[in-house]
Structure formats: structure tokens, C-alpha cells
Protein backbone atom coordinates (compact mmCIF):
# COMPACT_ATOMS: atom_id res chain seq x y z
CA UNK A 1 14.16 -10.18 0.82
CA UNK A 2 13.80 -6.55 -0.92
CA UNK A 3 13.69 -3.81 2.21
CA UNK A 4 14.15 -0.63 -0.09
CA UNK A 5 10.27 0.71 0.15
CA UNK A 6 10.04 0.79 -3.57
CA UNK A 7 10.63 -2.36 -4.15
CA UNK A 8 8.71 -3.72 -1.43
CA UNK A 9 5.49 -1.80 -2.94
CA UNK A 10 6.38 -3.39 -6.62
CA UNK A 11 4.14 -6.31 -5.63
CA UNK A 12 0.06 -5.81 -5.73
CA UNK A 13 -0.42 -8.38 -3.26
CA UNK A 14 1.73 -6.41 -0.39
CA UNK A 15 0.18 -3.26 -2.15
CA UNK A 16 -3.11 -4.35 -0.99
CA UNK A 17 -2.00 -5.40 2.10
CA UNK A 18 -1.10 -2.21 3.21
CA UNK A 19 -4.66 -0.73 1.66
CA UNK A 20 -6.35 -2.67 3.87
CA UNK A 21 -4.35 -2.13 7.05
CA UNK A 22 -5.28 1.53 6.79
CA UNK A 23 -8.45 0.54 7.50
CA UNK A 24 -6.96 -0.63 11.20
CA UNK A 25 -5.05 -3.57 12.48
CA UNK A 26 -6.05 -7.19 11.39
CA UNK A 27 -4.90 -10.48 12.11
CA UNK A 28 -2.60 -12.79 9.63
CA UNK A 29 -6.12 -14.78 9.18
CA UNK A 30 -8.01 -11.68 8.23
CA UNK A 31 -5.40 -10.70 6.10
CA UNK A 32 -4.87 -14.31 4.40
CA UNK A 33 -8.31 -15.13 3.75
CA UNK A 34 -8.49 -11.40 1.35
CA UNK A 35 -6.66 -13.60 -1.40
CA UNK A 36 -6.72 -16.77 -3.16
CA UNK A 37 -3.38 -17.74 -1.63
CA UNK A 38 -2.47 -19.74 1.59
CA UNK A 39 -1.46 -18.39 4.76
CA UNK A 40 2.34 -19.00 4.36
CA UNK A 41 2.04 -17.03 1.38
CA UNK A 42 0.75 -14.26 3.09
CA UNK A 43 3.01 -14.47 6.52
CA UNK A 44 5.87 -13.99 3.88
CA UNK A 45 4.47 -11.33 2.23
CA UNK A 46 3.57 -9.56 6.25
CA UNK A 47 7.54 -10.55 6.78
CA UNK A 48 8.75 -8.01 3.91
CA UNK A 49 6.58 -5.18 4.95
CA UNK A 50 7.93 -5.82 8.30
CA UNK A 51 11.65 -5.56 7.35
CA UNK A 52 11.10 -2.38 5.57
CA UNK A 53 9.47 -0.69 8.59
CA UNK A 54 5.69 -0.37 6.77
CA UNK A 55 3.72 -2.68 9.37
CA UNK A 56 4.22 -3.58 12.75
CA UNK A 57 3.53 -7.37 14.37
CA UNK A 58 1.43 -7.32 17.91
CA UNK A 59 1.54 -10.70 19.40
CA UNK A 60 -2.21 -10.88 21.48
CA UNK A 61 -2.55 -14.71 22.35
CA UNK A 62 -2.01 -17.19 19.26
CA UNK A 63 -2.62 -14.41 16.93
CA UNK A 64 -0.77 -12.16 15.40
CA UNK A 65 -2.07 -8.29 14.24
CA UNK A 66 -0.56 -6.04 12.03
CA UNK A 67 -0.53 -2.32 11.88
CA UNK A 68 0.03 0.18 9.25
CA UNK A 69 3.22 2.19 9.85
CA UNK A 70 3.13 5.35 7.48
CA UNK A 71 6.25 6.70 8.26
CA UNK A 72 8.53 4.57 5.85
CA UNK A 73 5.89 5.85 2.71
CA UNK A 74 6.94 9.33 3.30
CA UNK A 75 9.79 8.35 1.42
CA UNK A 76 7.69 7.40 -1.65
CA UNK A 77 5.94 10.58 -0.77
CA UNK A 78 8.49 12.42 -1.13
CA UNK A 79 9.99 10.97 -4.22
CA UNK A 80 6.72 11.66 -6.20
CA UNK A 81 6.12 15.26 -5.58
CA UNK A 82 8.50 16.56 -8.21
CA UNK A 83 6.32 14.59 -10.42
CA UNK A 84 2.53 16.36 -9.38
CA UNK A 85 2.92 19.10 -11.70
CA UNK A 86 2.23 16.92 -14.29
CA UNK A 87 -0.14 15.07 -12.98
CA UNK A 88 -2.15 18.26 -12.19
CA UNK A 89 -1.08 19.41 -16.07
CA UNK A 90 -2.66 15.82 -17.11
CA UNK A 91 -6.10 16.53 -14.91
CA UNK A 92 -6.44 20.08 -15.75
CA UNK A 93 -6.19 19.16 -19.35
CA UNK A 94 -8.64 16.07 -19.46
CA UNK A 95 -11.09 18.31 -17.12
CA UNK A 96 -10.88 21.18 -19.80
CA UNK A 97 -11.87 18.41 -22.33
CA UNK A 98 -14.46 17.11 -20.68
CA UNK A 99 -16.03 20.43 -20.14
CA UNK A 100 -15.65 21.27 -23.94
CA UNK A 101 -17.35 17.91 -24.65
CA UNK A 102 -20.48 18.78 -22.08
CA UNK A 103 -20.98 22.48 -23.83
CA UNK A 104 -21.18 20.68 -26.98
């Protein structure tokens, strides 16, 4: 079971997980019934994000709720700044085009 952040987030299904947890806590049936897979699927996805610190588990009753916990994507955070020069280089560029294409 991967627990380095990075390759925790190289799956789109625990991507969207945590999308839709920053939205607020939801239950493992909220969350399971988002995608065309069963709930097992899904508790085992929830059990990765929760051994590398991104959600937490709240028992309440039968159920089980799970929160966003931002802290561990700092890291990613972190690791991608270097990189938003050129990502700003990219946007100012394709904005400068798109402004030379609406005078024209």
C-alpha cells in the first residue's frame, strides 16, 4: 500500500476522492455511490488516503465519515512551486495570443 503522497495522488479515483471531501466530510456510502465501483473498492481506496495522513475516519454509529486533511498536500505544494514560473510563462504567453487573435 503506497503512503508516499505522490504516489497515493497517481490514481484519479483517490484524486477525486479527495476533490470531493473538500467539499466537507461524507460517509463511505456517499463516497462509494460517486463511482461505478463497489464499496470495497472504495473502503480500499479511503484506507490509502488514510495511511498517508490525507483523510481522517470518524466512527458516528454504523457509519463511517471522512475528512479532508490538507496538511500532508503541502508537501506536493511545496514540490511544485519551483515549477510556477513556467506555468505563469505558459499563461502569459497563450493570454498574449489570445489577445493578438481578438485585435485581429
Amino acid at each position: 500500500m503506497p503512503t508516499d503522497v505522490f504516489g497515493v495522488l497517481a490514481n484519479p479515483v483517490r484524486r477525486k476522492l479527495l476533490e470531493t471531501l473538500r467539499e466537507g466530510p461524507r460517509s463511505t456510502g456517499e463516497l462509494a455511490g460517486m463511482f461505478a465501483l463497489g464499496r470495497p473498492a472504495v473502503s480500499e481506496h479511503l484506507a490509502v488516503l488514510r495511511a498517508a495522513g490525507l483523510v481522517r475516519e470518524e466512527p458516528r454509529g454504523r457509519h463511517r465519515f471522512y475528512h479532508l486533511e490538507p496538511a500532508r498536500l503541502a508537501e506536493v505544494g511545496e514540490w511544485l512551486h519551483p515549477f510556477e514560473r513556467y506555468w505563469k510563462q505558459r499563461l502569459d504567453a497563450l493570454a498574449h495570443l489570445l489577445d493578438e487573435e481578438a485585435e485581429a
